[in-house]
Structures are given as structure tokens and as C-alpha cells.
PDB file of N, CA and C in Angstrom:
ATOM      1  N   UNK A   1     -31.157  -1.722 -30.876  1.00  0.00           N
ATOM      2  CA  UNK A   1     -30.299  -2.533 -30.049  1.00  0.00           C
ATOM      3  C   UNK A   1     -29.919  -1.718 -28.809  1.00  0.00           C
ATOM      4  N   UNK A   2     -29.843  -2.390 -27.550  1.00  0.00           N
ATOM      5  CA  UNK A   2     -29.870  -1.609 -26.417  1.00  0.00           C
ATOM      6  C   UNK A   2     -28.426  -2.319 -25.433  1.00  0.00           C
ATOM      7  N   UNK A   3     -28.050  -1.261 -25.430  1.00  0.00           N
ATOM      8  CA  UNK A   3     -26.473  -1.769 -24.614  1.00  0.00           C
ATOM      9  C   UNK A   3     -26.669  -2.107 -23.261  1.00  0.00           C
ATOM     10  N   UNK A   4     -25.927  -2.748 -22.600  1.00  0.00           N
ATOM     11  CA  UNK A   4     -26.459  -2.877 -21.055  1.00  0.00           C
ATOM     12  C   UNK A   4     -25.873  -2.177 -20.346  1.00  0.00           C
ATOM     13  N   UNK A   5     -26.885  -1.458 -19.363  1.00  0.00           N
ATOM     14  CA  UNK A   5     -26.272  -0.462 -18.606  1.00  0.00           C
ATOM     15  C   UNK A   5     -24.746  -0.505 -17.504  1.00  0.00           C
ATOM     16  N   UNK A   6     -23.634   0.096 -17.313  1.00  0.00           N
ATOM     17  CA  UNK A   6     -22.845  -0.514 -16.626  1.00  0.00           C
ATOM     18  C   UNK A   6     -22.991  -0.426 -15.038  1.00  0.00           C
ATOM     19  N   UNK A   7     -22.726  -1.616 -14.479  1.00  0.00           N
ATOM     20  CA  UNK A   7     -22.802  -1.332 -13.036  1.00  0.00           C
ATOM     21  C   UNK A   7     -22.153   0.417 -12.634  1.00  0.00           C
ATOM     22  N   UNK A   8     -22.854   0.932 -11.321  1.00  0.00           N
ATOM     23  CA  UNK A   8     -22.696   1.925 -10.975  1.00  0.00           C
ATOM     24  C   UNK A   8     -21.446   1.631  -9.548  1.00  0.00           C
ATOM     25  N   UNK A   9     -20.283   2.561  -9.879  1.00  0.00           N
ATOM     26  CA  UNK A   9     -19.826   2.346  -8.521  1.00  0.00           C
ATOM     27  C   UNK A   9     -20.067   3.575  -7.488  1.00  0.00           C
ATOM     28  N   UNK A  10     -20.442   3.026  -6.365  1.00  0.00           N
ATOM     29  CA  UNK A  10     -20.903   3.794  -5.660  1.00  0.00           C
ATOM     30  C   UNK A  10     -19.517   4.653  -4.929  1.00  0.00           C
ATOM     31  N   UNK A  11     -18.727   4.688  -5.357  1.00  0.00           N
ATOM     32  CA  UNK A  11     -17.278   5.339  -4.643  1.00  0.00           C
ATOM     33  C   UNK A  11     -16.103   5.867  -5.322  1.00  0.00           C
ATOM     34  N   UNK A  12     -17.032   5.826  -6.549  1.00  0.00           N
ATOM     35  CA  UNK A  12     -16.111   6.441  -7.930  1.00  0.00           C
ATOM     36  C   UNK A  12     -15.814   8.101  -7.418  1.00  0.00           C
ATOM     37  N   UNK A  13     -16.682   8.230  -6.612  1.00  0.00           N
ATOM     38  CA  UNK A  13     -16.537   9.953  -6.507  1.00  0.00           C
ATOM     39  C   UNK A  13     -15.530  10.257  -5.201  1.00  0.00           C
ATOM     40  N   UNK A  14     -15.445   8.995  -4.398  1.00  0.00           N
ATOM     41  CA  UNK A  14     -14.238   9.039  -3.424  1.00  0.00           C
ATOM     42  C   UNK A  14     -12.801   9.138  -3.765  1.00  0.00           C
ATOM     43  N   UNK A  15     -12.252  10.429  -3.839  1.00  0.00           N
ATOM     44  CA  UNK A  15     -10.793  10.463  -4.239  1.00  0.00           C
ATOM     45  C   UNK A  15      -9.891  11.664  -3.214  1.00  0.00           C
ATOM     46  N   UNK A  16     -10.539  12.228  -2.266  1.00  0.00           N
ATOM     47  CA  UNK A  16     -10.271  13.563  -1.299  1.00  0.00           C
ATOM     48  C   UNK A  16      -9.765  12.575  -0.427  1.00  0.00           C
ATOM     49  N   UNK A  17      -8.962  13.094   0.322  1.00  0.00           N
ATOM     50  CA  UNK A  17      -8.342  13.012   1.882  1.00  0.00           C
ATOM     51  C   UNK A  17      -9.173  12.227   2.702  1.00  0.00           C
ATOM     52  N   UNK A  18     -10.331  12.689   2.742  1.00  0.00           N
ATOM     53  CA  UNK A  18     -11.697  11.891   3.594  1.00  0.00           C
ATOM     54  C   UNK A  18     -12.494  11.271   2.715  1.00  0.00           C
ATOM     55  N   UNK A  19     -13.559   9.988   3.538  1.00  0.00           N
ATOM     56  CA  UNK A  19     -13.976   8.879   2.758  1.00  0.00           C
ATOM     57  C   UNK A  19     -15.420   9.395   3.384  1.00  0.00           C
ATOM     58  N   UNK A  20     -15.959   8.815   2.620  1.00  0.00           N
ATOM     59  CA  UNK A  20     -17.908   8.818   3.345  1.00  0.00           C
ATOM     60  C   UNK A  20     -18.087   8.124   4.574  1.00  0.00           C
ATOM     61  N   UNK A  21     -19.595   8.168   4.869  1.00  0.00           N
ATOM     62  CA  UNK A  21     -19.426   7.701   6.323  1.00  0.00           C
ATOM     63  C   UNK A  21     -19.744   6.444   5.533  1.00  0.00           C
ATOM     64  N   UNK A  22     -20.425   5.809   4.678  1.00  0.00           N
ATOM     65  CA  UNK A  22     -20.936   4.665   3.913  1.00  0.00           C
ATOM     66  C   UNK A  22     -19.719   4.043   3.250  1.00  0.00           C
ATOM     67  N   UNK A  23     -18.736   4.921   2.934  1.00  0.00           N
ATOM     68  CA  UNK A  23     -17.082   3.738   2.569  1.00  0.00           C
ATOM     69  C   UNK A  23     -17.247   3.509   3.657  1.00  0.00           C
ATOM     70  N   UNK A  24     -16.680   4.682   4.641  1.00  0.00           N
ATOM     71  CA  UNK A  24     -15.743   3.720   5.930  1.00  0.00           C
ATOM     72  C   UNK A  24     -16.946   2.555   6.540  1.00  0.00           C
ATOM     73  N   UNK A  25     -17.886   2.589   6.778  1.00  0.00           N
ATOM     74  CA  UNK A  25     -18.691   1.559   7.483  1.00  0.00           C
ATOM     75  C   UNK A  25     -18.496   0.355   6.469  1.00  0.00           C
ATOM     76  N   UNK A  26     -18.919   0.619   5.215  1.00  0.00           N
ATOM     77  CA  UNK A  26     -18.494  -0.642   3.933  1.00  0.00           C
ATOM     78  C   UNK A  26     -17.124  -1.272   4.501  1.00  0.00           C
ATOM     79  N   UNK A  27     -15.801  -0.585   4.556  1.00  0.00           N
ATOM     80  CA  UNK A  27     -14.613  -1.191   4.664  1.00  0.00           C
ATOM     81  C   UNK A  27     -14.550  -1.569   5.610  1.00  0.00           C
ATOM     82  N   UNK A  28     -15.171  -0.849   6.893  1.00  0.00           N
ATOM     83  CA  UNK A  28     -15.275  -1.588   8.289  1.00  0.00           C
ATOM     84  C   UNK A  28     -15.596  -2.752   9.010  1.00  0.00           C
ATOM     85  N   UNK A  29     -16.783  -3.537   7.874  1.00  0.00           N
ATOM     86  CA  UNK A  29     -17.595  -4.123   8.401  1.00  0.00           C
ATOM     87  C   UNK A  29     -16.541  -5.883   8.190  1.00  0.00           C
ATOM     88  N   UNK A  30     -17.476  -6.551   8.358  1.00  0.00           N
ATOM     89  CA  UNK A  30     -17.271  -8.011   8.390  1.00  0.00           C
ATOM     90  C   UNK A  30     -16.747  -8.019   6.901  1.00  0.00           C
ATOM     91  N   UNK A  31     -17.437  -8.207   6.094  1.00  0.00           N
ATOM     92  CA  UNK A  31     -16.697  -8.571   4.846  1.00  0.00           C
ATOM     93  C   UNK A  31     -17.749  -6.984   3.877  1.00  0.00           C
ATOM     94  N   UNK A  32     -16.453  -6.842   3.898  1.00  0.00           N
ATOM     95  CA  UNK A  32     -17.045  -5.508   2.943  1.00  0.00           C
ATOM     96  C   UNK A  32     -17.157  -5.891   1.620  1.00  0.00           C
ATOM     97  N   UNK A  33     -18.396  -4.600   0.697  1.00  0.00           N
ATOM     98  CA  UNK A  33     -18.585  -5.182  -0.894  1.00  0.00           C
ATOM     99  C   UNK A  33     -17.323  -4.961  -1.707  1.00  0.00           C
ATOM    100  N   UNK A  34     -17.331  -5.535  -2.635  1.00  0.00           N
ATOM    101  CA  UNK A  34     -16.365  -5.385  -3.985  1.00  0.00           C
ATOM    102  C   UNK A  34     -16.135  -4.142  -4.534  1.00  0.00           C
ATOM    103  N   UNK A  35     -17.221  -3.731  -3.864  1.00  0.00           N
ATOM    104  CA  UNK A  35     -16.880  -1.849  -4.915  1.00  0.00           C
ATOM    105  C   UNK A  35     -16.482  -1.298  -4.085  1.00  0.00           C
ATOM    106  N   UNK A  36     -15.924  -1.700  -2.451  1.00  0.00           N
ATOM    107  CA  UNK A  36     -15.169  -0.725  -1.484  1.00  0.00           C
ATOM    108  C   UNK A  36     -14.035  -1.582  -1.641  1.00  0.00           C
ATOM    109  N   UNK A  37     -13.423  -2.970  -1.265  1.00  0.00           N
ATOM    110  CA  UNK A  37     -12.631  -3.704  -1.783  1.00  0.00           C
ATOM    111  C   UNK A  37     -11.716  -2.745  -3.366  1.00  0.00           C
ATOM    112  N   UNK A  38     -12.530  -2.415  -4.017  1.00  0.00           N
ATOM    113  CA  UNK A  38     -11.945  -2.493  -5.371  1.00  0.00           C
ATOM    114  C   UNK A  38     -11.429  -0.474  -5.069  1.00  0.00           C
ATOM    115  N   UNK A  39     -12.164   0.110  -4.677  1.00  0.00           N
ATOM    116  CA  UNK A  39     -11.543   1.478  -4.153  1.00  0.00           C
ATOM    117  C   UNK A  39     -10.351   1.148  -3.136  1.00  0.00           C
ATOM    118  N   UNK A  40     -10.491   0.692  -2.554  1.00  0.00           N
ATOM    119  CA  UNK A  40      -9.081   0.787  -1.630  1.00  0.00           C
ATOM    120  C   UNK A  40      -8.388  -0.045  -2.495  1.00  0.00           C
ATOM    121  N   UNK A  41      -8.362  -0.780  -3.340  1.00  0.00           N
ATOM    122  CA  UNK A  41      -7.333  -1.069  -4.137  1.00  0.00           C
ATOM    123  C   UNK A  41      -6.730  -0.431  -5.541  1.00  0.00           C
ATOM    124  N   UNK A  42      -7.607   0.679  -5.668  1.00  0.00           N
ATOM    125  CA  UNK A  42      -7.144   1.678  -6.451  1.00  0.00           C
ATOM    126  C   UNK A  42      -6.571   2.845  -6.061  1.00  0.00           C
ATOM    127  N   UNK A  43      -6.971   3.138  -4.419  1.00  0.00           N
ATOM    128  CA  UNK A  43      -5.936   3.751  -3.945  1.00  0.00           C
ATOM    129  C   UNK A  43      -4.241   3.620  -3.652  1.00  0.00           C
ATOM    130  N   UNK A  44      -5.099   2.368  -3.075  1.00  0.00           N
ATOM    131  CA  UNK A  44      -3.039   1.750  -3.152  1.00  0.00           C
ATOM    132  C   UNK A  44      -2.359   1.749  -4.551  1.00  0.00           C
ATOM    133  N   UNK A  45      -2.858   1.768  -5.405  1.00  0.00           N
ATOM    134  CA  UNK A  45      -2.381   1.294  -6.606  1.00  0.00           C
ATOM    135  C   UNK A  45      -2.205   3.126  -6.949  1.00  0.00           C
ATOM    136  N   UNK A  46      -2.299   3.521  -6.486  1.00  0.00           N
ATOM    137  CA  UNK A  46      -2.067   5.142  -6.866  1.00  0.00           C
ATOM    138  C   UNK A  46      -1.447   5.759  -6.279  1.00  0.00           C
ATOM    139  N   UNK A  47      -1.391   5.640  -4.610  1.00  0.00           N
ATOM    140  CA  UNK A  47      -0.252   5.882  -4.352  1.00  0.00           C
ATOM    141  C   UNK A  47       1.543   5.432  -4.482  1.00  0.00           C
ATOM    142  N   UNK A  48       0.818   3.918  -4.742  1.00  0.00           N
ATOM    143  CA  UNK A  48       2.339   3.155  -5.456  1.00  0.00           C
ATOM    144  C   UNK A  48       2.364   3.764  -6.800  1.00  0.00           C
ATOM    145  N   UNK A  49       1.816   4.184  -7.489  1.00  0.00           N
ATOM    146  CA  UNK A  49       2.347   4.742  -8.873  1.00  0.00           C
ATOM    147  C   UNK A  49       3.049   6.618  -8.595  1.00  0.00           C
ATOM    148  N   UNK A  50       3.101   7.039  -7.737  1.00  0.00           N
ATOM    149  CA  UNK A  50       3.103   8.304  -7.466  1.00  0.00           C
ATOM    150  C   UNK A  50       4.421   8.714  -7.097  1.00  0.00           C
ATOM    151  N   UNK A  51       5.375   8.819  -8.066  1.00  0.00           N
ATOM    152  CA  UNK A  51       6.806   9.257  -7.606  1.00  0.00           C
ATOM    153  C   UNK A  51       7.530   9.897  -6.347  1.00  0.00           C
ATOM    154  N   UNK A  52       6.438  11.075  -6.426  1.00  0.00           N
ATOM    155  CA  UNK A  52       7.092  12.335  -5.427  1.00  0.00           C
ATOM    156  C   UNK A  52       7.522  11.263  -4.088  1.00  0.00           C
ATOM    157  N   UNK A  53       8.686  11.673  -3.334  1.00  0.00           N
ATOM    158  CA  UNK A  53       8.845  11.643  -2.109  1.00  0.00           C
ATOM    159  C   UNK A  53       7.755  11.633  -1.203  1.00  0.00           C
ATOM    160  N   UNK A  54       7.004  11.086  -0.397  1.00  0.00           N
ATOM    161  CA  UNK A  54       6.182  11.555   0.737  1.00  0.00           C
ATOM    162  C   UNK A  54       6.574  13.154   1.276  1.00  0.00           C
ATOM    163  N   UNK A  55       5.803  13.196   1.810  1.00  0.00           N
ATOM    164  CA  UNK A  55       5.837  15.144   2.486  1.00  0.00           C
ATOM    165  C   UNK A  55       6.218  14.464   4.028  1.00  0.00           C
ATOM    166  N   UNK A  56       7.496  15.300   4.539  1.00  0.00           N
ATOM    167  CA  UNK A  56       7.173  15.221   5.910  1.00  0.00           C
ATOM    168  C   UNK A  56       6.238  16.007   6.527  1.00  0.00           C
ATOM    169  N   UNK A  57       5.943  15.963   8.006  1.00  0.00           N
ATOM    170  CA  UNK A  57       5.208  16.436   8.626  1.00  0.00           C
ATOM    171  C   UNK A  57       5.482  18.491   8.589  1.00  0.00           C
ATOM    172  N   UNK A  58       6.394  18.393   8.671  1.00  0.00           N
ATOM    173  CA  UNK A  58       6.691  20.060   8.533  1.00  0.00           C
ATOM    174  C   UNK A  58       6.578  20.445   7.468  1.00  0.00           C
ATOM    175  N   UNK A  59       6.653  19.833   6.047  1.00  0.00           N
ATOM    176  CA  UNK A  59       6.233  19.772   4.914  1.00  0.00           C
ATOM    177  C   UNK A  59       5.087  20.289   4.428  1.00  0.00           C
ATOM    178  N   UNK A  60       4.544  19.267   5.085  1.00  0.00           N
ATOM    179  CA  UNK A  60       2.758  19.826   5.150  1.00  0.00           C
ATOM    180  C   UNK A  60       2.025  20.461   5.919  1.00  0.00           C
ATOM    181  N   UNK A  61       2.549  20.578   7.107  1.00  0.00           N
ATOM    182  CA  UNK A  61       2.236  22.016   7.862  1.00  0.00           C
ATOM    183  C   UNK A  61       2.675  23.223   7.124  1.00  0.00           C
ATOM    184  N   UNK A  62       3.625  23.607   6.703  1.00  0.00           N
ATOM    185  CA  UNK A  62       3.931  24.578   5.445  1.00  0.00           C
ATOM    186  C   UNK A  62       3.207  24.899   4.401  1.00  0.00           C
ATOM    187  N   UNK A  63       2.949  23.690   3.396  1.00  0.00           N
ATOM    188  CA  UNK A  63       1.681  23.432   2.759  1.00  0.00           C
ATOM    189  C   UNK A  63       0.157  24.036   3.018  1.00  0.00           C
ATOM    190  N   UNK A  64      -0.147  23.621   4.239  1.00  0.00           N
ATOM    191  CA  UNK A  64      -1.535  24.211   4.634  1.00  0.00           C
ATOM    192  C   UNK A  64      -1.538  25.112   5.300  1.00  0.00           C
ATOM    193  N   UNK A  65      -0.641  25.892   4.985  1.00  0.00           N
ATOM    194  CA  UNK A  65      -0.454  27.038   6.323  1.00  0.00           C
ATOM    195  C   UNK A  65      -0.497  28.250   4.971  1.00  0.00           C
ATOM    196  N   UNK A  66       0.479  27.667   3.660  1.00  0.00           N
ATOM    197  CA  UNK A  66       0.441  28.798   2.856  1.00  0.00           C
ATOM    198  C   UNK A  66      -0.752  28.853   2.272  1.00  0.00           C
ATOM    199  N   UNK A  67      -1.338  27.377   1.620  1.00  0.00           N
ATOM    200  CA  UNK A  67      -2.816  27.484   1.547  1.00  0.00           C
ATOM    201  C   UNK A  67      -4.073  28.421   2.156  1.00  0.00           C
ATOM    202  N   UNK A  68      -3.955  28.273   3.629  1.00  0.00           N
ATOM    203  CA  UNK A  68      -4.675  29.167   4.571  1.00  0.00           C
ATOM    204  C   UNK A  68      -4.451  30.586   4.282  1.00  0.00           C
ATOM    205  N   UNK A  69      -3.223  31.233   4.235  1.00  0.00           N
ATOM    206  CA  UNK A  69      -2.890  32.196   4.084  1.00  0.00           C
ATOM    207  C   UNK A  69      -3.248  32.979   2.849  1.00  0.00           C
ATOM    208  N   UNK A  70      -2.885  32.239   1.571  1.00  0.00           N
ATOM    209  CA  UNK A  70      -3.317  32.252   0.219  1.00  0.00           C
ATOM    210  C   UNK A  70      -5.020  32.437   0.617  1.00  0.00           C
ATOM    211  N   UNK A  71      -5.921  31.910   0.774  1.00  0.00           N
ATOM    212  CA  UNK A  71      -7.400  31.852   0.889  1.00  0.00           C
ATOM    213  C   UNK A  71      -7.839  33.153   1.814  1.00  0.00           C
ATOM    214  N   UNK A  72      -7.068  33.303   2.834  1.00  0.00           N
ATOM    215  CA  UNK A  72      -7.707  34.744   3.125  1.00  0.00           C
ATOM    216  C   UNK A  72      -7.019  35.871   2.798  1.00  0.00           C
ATOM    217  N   UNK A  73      -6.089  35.969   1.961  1.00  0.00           N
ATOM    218  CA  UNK A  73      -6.004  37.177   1.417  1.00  0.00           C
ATOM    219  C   UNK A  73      -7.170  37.186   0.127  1.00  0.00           C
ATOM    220  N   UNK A  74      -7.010  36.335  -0.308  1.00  0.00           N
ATOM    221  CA  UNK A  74      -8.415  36.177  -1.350  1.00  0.00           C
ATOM    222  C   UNK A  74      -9.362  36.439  -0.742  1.00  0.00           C
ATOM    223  N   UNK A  75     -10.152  36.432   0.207  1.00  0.00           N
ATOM    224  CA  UNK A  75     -11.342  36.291   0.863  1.00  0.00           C
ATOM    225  C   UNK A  75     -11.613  38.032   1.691  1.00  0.00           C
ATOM    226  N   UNK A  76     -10.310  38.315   1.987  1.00  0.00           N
ATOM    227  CA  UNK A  76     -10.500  39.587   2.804  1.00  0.00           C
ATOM    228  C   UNK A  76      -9.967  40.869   1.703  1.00  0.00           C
ATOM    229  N   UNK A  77      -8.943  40.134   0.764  1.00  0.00           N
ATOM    230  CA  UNK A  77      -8.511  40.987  -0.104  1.00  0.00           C
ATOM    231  C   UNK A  77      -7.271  41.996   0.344  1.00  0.00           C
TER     232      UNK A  77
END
């Protein structure tokens, strides 16, 4: 007995800061597919589930600044 294979989503692997150039043109277009439709609606649905406060802007300049800092002492030692 052979199970049926499940549809593949092509944007399951989209979850970083930045989107592909193939989301954004998908979401861009005239009527975009269901599997970019259905990612941007799991984003929203994740950031509405996500307690923390938003970061202000100085927040996250702080953030990526200690990040940066953190990475090259690692890197240069």
C-alpha cells in the first residue's frame, strides 16, 4: 500500500528576515499562488502569537552592533 506523496511547499524554508527573489515576485504578482498566500499568512500568524514587545529602533541597533562585535572577537580572537 502506497501513501500519497504530500504536496511540497516551496517556502517552507522561508523563515529569515529576507524572502527569495521567487517569494517576493510570487507575492508581487497579480494573483499570487496559495503556497505564498499561505506563508505570509503564517507569518502574520506568528508574529501575532509572539509576546515580546517590538524592539525599538535603538534596540536593535544595540542588538546588531553586539552581535557584530561578538563575531569578530570570535573571528580575530
Amino acid at each position: 500500500m502506497s501513501a500519497k506523496p504530500k504536496p511540497v511547499d516551496p517556502y517552507a524554508q522561508e523563515t529569515g528576515p529576507f524572502v527569495s527573489r521567487a517569494l517576493w515576485d510570487d507575492l508581487d504578482s497579480e494573483n499570487p499562488s496559495s503556497e505564498a498566500v499561505a506563508w505570509a499568512r503564517r507569518q502574520h500568524e506568528q508574529a501575532l502569537a509572539d509576546p515580546r514587545p517590538p524592539l525599538t529602533s535603538e534596540e536593535l541597533r544595540l542588538n546588531l552592533l553586539a552581535r557584530h562585535e561578538a563575531r569578530l572577537k570570535r573571528e580575530l580572537g
